[in-house]
PDB file of N, CA and C in Angstrom:
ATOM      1  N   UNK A   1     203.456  94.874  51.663  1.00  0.00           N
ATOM      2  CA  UNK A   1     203.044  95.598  52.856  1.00  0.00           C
ATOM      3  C   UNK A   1     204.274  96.285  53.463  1.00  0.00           C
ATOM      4  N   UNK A   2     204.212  97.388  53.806  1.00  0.00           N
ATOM      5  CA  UNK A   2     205.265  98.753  54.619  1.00  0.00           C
ATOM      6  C   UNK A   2     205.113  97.957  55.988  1.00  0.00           C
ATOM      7  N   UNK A   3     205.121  97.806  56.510  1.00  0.00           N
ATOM      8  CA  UNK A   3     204.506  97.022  57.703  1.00  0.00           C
ATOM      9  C   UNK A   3     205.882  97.615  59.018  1.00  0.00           C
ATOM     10  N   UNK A   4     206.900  97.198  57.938  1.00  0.00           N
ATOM     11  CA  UNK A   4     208.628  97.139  58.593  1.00  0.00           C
ATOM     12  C   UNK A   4     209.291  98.401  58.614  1.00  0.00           C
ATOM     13  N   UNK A   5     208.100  99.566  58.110  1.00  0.00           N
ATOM     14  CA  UNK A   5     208.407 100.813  57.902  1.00  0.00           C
ATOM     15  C   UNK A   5     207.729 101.792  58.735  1.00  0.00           C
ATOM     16  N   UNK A   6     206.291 101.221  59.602  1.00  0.00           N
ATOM     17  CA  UNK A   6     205.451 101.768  60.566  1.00  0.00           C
ATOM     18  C   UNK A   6     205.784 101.813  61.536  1.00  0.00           C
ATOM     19  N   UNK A   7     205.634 102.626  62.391  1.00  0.00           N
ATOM     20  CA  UNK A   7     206.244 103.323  63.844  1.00  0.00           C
ATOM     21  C   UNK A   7     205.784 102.517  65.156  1.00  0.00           C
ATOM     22  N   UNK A   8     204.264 102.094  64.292  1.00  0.00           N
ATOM     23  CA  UNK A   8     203.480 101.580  65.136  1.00  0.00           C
ATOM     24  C   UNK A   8     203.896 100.119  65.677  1.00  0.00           C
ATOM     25  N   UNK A   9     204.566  99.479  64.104  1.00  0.00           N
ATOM     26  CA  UNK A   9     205.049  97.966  63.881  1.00  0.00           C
ATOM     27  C   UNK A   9     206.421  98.464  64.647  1.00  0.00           C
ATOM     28  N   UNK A  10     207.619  99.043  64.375  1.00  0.00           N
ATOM     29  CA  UNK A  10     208.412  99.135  65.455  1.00  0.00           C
ATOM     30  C   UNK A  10     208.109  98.980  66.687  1.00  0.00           C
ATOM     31  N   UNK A  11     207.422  99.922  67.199  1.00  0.00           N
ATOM     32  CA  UNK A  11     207.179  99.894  68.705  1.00  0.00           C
ATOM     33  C   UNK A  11     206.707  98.511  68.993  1.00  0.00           C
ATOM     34  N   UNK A  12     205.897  98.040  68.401  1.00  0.00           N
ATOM     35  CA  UNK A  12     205.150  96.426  68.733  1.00  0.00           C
ATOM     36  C   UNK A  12     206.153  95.557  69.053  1.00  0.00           C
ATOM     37  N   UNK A  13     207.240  95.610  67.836  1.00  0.00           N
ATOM     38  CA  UNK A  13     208.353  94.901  67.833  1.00  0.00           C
ATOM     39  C   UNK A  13     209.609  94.828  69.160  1.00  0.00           C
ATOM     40  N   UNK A  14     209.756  95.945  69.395  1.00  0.00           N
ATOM     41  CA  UNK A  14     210.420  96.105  70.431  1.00  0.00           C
ATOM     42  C   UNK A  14     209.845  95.498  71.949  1.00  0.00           C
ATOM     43  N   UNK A  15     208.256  95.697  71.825  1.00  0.00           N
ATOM     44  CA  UNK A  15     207.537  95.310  72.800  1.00  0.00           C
ATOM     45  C   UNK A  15     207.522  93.842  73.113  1.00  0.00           C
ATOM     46  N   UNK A  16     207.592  93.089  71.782  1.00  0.00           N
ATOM     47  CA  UNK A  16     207.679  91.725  71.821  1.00  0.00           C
ATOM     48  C   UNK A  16     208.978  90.780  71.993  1.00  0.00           C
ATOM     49  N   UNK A  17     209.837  92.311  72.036  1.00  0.00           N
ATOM     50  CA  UNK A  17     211.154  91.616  72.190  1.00  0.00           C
ATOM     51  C   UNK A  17     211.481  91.606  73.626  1.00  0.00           C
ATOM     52  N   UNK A  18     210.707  93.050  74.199  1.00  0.00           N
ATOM     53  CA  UNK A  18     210.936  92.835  75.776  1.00  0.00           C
ATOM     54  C   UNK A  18     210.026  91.872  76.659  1.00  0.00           C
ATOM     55  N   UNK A  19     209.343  91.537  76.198  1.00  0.00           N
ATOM     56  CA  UNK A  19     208.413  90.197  76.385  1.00  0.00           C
ATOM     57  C   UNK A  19     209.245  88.931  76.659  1.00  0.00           C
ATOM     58  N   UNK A  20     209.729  89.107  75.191  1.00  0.00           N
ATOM     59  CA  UNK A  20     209.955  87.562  74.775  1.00  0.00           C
ATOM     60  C   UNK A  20     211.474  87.292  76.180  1.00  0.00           C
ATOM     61  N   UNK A  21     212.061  88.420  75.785  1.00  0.00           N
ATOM     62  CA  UNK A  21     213.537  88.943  76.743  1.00  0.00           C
ATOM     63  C   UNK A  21     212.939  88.310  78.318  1.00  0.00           C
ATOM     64  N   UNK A  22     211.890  89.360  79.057  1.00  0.00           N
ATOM     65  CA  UNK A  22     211.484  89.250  80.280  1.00  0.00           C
ATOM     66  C   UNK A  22     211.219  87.435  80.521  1.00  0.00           C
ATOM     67  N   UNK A  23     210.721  86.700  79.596  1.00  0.00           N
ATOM     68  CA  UNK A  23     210.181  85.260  79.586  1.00  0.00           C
ATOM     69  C   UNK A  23     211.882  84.686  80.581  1.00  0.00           C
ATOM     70  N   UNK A  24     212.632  85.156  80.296  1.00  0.00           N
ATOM     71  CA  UNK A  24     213.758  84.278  81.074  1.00  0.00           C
ATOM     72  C   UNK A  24     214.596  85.014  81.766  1.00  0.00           C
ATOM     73  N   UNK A  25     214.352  86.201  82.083  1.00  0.00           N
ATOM     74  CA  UNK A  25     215.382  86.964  82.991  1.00  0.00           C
ATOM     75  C   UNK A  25     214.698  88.508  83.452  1.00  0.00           C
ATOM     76  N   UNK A  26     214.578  89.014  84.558  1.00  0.00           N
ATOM     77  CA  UNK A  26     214.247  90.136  84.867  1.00  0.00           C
ATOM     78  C   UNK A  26     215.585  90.972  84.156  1.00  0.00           C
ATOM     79  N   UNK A  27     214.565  92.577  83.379  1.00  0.00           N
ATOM     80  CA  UNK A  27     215.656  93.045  82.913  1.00  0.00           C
ATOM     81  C   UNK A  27     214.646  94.900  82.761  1.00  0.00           C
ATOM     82  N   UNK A  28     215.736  95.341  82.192  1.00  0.00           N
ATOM     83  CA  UNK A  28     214.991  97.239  82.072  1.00  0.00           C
ATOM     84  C   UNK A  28     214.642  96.732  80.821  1.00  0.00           C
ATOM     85  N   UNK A  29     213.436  97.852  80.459  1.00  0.00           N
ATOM     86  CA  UNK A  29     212.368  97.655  79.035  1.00  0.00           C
ATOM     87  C   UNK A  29     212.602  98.842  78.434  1.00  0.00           C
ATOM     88  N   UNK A  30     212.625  98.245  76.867  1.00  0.00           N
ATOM     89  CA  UNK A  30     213.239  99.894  76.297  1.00  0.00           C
ATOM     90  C   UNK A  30     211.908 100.515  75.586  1.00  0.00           C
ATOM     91  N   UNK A  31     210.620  99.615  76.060  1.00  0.00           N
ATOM     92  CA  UNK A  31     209.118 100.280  75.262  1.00  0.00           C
ATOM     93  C   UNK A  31     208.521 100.320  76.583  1.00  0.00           C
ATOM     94  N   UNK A  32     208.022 101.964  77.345  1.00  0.00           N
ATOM     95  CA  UNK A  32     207.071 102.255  78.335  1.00  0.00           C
ATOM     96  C   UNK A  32     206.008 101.297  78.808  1.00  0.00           C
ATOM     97  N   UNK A  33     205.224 100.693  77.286  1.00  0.00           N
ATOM     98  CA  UNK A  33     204.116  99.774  77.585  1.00  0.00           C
ATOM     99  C   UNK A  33     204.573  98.303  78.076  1.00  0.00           C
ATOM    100  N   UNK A  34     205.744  97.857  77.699  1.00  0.00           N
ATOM    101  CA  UNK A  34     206.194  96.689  78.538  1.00  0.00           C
ATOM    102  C   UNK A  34     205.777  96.258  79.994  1.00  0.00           C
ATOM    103  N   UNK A  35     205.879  97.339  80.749  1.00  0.00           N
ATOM    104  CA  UNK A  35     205.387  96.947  82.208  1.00  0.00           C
ATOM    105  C   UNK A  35     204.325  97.288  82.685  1.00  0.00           C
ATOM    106  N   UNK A  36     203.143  97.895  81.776  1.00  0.00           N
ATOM    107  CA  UNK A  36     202.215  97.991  81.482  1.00  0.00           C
ATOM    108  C   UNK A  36     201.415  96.505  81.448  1.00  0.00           C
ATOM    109  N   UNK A  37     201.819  96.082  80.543  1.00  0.00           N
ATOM    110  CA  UNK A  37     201.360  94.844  79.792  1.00  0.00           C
ATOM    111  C   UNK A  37     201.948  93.219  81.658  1.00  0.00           C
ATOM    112  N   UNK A  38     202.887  93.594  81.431  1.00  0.00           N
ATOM    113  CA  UNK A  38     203.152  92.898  82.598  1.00  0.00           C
ATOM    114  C   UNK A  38     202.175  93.275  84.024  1.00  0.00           C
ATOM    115  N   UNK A  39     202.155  94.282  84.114  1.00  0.00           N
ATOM    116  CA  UNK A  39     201.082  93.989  84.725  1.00  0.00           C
ATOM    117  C   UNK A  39     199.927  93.467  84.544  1.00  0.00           C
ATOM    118  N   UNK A  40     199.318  93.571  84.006  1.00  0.00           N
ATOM    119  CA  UNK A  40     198.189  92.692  83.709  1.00  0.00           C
ATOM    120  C   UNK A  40     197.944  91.521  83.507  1.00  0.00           C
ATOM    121  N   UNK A  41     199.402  90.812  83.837  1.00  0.00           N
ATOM    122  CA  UNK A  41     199.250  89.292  83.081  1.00  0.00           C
ATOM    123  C   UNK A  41     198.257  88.287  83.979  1.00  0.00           C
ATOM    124  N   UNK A  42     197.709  88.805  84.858  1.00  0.00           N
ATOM    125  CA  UNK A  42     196.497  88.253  85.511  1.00  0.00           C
ATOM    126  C   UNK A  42     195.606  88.316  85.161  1.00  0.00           C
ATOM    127  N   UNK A  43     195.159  89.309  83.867  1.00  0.00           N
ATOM    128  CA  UNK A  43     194.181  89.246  83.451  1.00  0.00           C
ATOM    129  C   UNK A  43     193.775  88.877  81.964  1.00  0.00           C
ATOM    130  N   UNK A  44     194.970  88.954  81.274  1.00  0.00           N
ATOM    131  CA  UNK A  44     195.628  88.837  79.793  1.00  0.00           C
ATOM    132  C   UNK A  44     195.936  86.944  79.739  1.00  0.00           C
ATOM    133  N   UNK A  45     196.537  86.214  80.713  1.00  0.00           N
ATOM    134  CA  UNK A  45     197.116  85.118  80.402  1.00  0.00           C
ATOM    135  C   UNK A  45     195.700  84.417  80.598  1.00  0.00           C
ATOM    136  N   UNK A  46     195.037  84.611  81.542  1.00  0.00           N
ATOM    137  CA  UNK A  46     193.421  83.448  80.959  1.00  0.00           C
ATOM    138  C   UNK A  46     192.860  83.873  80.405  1.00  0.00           C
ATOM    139  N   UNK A  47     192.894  84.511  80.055  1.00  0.00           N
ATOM    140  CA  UNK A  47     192.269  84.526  78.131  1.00  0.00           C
ATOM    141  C   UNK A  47     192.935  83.918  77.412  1.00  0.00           C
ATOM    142  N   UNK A  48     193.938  84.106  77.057  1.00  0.00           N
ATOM    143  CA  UNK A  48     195.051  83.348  76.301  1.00  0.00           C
ATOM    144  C   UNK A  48     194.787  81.700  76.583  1.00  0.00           C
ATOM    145  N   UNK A  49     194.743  81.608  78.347  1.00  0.00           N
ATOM    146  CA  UNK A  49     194.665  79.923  78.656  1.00  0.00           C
ATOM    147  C   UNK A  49     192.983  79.461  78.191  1.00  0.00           C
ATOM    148  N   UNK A  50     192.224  80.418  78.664  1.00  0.00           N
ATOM    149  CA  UNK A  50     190.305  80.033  77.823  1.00  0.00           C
ATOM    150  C   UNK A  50     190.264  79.499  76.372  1.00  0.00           C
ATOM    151  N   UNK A  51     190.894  80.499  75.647  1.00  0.00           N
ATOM    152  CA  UNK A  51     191.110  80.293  74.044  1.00  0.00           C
ATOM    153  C   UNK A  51     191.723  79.256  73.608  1.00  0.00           C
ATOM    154  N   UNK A  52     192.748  78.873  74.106  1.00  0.00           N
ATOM    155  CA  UNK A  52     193.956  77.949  73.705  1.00  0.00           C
ATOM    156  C   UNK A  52     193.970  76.379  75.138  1.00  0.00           C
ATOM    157  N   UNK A  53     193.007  76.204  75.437  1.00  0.00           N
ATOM    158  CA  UNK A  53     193.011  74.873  76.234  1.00  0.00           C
ATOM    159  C   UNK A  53     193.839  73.712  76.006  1.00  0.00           C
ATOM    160  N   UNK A  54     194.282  73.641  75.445  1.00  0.00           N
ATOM    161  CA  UNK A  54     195.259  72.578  74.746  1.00  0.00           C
ATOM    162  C   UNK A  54     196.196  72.773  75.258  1.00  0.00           C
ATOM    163  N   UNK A  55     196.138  74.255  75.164  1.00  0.00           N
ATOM    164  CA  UNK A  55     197.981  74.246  75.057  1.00  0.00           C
ATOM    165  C   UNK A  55     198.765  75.486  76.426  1.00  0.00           C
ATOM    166  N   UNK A  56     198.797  74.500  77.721  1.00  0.00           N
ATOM    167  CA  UNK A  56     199.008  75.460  78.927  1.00  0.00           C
ATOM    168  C   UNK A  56     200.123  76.516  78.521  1.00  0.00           C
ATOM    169  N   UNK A  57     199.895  77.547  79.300  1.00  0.00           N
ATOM    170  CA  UNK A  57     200.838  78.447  78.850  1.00  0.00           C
ATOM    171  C   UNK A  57     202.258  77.847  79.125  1.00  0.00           C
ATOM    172  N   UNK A  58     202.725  77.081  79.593  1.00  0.00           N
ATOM    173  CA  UNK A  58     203.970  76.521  80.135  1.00  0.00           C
ATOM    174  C   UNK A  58     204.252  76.335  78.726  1.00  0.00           C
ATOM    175  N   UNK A  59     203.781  75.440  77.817  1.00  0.00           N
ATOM    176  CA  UNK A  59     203.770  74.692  76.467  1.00  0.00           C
ATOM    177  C   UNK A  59     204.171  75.519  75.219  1.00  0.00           C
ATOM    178  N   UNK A  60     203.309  76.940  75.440  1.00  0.00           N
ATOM    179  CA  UNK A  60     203.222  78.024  74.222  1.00  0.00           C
ATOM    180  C   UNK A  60     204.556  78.419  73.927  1.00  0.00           C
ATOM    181  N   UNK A  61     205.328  78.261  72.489  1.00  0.00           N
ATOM    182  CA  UNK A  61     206.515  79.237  72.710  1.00  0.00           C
ATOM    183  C   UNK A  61     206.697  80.346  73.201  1.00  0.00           C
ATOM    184  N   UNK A  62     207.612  80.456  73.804  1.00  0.00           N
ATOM    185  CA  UNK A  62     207.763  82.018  74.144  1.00  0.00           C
ATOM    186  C   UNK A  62     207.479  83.503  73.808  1.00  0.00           C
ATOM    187  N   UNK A  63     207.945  83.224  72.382  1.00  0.00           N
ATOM    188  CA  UNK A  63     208.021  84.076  71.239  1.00  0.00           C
ATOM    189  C   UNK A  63     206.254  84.443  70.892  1.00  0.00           C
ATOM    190  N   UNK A  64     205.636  83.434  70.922  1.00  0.00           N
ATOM    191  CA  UNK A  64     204.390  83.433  70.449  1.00  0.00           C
ATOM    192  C   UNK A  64     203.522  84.065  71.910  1.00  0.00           C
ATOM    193  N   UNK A  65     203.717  83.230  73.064  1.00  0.00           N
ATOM    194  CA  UNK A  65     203.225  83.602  73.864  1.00  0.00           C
ATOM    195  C   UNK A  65     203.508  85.451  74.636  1.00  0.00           C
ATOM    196  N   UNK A  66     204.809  85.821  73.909  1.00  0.00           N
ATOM    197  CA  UNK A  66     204.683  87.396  74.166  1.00  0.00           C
ATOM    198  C   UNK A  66     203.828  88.216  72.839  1.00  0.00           C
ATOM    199  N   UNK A  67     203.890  87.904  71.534  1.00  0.00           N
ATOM    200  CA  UNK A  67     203.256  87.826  71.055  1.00  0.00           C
ATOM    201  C   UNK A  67     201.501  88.196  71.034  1.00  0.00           C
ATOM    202  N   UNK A  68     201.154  87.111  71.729  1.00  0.00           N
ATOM    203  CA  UNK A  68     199.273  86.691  72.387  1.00  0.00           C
ATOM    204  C   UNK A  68     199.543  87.690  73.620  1.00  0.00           C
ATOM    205  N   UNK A  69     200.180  87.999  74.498  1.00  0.00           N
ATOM    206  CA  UNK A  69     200.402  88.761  75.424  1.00  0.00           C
ATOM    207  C   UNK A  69     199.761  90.257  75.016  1.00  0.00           C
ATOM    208  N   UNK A  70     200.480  90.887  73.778  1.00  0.00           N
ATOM    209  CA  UNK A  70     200.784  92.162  73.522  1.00  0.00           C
ATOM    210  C   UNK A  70     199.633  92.153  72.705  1.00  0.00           C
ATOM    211  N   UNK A  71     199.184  91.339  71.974  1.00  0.00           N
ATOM    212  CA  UNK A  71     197.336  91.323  71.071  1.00  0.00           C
ATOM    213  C   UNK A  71     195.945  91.294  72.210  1.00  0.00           C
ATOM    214  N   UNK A  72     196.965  90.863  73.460  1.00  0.00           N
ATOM    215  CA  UNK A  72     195.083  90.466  74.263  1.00  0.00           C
ATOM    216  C   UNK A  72     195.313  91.637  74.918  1.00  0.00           C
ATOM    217  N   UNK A  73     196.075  92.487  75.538  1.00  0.00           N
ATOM    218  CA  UNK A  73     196.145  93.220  75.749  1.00  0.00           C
ATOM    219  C   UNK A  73     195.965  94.998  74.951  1.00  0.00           C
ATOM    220  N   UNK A  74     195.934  94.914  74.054  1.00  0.00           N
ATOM    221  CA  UNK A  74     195.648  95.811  72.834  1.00  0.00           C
ATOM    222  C   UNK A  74     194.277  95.764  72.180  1.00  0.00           C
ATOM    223  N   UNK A  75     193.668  94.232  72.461  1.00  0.00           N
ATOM    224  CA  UNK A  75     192.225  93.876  72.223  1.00  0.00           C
ATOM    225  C   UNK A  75     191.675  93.941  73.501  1.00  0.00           C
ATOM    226  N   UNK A  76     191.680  93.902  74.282  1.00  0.00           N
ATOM    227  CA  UNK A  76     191.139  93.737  75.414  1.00  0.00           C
ATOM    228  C   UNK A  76     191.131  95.231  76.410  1.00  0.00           C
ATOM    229  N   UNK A  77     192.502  95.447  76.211  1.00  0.00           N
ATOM    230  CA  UNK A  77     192.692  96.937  77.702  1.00  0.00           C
ATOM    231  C   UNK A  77     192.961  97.926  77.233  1.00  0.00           C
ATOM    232  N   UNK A  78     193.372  98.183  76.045  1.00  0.00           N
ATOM    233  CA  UNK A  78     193.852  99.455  75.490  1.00  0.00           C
ATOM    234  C   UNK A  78     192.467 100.044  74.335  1.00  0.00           C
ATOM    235  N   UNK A  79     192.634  98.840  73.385  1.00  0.00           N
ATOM    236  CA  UNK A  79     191.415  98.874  72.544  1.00  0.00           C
ATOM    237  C   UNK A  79     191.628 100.244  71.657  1.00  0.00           C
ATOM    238  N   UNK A  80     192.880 100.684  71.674  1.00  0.00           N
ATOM    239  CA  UNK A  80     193.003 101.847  70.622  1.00  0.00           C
ATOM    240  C   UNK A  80     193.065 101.840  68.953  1.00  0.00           C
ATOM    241  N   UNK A  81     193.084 100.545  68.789  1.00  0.00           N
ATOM    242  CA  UNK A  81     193.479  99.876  67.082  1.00  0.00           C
ATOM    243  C   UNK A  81     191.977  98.801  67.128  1.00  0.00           C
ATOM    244  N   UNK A  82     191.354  99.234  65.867  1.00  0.00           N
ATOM    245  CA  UNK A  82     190.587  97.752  65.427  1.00  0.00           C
ATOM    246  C   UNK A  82     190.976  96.196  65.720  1.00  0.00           C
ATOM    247  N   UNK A  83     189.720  95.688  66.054  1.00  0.00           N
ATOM    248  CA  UNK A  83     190.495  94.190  66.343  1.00  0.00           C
ATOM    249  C   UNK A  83     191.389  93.742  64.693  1.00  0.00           C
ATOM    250  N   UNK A  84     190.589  94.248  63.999  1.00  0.00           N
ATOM    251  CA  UNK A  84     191.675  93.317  62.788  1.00  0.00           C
ATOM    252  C   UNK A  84     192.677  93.839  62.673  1.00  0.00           C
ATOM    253  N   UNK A  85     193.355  95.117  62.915  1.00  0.00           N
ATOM    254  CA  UNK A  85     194.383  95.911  62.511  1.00  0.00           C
ATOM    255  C   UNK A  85     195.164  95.087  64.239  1.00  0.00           C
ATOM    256  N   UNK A  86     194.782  94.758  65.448  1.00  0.00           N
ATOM    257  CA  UNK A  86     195.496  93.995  65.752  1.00  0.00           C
ATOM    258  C   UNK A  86     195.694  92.829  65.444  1.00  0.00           C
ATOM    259  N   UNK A  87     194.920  91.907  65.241  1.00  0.00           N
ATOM    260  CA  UNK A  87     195.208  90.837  64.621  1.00  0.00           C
ATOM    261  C   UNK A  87     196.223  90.701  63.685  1.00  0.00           C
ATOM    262  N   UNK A  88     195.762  91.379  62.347  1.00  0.00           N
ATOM    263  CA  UNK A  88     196.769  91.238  61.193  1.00  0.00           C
ATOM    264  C   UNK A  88     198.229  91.506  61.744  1.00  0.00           C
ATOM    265  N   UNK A  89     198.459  92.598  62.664  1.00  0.00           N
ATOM    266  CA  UNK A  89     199.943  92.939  63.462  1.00  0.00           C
ATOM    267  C   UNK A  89     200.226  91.949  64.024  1.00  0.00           C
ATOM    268  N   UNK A  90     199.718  90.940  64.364  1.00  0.00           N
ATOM    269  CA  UNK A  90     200.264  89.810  65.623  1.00  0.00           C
ATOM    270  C   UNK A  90     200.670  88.894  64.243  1.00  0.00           C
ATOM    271  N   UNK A  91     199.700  88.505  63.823  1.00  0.00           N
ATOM    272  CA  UNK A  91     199.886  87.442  62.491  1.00  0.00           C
ATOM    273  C   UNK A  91     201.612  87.934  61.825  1.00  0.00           C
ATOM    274  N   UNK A  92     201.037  89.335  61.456  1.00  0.00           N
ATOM    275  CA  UNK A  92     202.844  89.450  60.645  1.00  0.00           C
ATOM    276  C   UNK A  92     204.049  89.382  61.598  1.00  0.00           C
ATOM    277  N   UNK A  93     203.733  89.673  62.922  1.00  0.00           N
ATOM    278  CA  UNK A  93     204.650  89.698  63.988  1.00  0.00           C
ATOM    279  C   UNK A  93     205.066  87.982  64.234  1.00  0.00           C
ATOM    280  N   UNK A  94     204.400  87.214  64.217  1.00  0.00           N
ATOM    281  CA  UNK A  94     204.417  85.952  64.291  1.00  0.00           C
ATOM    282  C   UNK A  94     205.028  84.969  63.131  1.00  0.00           C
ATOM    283  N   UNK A  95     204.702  85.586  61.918  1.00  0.00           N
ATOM    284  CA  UNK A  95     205.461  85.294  60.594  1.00  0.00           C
ATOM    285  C   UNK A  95     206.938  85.766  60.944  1.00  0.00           C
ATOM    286  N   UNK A  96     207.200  86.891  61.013  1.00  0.00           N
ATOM    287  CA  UNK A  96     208.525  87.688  61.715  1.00  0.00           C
ATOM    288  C   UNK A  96     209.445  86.935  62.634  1.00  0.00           C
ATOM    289  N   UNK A  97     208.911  86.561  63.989  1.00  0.00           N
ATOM    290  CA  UNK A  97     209.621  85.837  64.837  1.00  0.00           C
ATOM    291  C   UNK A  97     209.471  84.530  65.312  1.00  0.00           C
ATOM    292  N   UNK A  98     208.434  83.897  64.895  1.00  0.00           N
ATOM    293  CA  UNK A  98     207.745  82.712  65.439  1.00  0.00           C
ATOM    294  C   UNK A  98     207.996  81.705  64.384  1.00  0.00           C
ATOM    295  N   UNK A  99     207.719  80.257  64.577  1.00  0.00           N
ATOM    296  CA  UNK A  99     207.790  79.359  63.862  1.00  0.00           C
ATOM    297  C   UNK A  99     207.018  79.025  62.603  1.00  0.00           C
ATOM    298  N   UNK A 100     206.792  77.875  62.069  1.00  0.00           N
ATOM    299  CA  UNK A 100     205.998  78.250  60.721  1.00  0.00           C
ATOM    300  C   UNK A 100     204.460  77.991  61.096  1.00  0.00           C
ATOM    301  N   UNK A 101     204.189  77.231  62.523  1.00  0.00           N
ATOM    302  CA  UNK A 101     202.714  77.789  62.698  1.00  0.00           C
ATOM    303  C   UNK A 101     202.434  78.172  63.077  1.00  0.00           C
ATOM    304  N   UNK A 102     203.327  79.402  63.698  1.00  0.00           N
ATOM    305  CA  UNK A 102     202.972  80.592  65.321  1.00  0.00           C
ATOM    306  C   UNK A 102     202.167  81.266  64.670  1.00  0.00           C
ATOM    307  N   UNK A 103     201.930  81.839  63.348  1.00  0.00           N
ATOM    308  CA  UNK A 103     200.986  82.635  62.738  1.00  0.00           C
ATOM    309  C   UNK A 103     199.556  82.253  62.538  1.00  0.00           C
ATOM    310  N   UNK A 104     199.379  80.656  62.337  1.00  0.00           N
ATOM    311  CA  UNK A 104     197.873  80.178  62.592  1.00  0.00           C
ATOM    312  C   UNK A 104     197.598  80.297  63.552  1.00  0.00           C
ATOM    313  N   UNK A 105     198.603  79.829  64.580  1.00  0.00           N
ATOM    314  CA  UNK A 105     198.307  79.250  66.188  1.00  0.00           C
ATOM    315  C   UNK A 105     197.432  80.529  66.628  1.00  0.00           C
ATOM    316  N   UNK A 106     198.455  81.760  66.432  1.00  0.00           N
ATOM    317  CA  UNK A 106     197.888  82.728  67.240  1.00  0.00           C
ATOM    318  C   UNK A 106     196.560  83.292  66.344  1.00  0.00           C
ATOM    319  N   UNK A 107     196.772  83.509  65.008  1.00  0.00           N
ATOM    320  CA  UNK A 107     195.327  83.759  64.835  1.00  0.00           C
ATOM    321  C   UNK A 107     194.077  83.022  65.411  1.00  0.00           C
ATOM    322  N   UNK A 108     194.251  81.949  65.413  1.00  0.00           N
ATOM    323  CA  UNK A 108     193.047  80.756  65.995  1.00  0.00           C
ATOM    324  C   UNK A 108     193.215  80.993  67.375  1.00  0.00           C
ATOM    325  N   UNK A 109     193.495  81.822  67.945  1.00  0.00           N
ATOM    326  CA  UNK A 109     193.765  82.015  69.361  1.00  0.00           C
ATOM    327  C   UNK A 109     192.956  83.614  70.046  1.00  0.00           C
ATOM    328  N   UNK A 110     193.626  84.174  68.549  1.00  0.00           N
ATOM    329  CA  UNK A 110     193.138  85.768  68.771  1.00  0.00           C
ATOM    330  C   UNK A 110     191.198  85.494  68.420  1.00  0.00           C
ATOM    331  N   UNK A 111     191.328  84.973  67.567  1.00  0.00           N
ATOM    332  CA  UNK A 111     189.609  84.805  67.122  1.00  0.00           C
ATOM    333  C   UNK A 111     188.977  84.050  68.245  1.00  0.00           C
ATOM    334  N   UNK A 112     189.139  83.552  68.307  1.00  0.00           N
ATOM    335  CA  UNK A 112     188.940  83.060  69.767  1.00  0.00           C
ATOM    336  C   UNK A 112     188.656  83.903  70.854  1.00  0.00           C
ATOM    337  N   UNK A 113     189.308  85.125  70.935  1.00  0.00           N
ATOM    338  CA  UNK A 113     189.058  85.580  71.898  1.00  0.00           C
ATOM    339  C   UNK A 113     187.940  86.809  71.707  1.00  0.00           C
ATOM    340  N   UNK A 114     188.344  87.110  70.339  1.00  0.00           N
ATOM    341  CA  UNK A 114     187.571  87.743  69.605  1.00  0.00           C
ATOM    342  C   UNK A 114     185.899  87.708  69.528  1.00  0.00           C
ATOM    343  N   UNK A 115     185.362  86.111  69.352  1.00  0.00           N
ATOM    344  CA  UNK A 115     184.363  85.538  69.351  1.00  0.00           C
ATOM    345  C   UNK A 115     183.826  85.729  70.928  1.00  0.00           C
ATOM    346  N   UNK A 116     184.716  85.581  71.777  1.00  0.00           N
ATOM    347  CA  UNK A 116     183.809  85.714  73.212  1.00  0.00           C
ATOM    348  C   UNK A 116     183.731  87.142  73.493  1.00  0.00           C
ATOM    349  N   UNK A 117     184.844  87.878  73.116  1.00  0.00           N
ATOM    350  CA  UNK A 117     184.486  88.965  73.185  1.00  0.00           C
ATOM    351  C   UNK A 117     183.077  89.543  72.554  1.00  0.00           C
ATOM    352  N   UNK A 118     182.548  89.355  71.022  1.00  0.00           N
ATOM    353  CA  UNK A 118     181.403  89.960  71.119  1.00  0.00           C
ATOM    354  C   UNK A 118     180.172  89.051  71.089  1.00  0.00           C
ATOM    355  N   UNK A 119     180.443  87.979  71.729  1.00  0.00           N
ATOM    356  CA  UNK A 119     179.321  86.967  72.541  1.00  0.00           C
ATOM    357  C   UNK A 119     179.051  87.268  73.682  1.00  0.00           C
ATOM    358  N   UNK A 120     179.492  87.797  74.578  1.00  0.00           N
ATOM    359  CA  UNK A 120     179.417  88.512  75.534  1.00  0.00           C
ATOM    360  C   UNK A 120     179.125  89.699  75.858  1.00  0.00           C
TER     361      UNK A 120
END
């Protein structure tokens, strides 16, 4: 997969870095949608907390939890990419920076949200 060669996967990347960055220090964002996405985290983080009950957001790695940030928000408010074409991006993004089960975690997280989404 080109994945590391798409404009689209850059930008994501950068996005998740100013995420992951913002998680411990106010700072300038070098991707427009960063404070975009921050805003919304009132509406983005319970979903994340609905889906994932187990595991309070306090708990979620960081990495993962900017991650689920930048997918519920892309599934949810933007909605410009197929849910699977976000999904699969979070999954490889999560293989990329996250631990060796940030990539289940968050899939079982994204489907999740996925499922209420068209239950609803």
């Amino acid at each position: 997969m080109k994945t590391s060669q798409d404009p689209r996967h850059k930008q994501r990347t950068q996005i998740v870095k100013d995420l992951f960055a913002q998680s411990y220090h106010k700072q300038a964002f070098t991707s427009p949608k960063t404070p975009q996405i921050l805003a919304r985290l009132s509406e983005i983080d319970p979903q994340i907390q609905s889906a994932a009950p187990e595991w309070p957001l306090g708990k979620v790695a960081k990495v993962d939890l900017a991650i689920l940030r930048l997918a519920v928000y892309e599934l949810t408010l933007t909605k410009q990419e197929p849910p699977k074409v976000i999904i699969d991006e979070a999954v490889e993004l999560a293989k990329e920076f996250g631990s060796e089960t940030s990539s289940s975690f968050i899939n079982g997280v994204l489907g999740t949200i996925i499922k209420k989404m068209t239950n609803s």
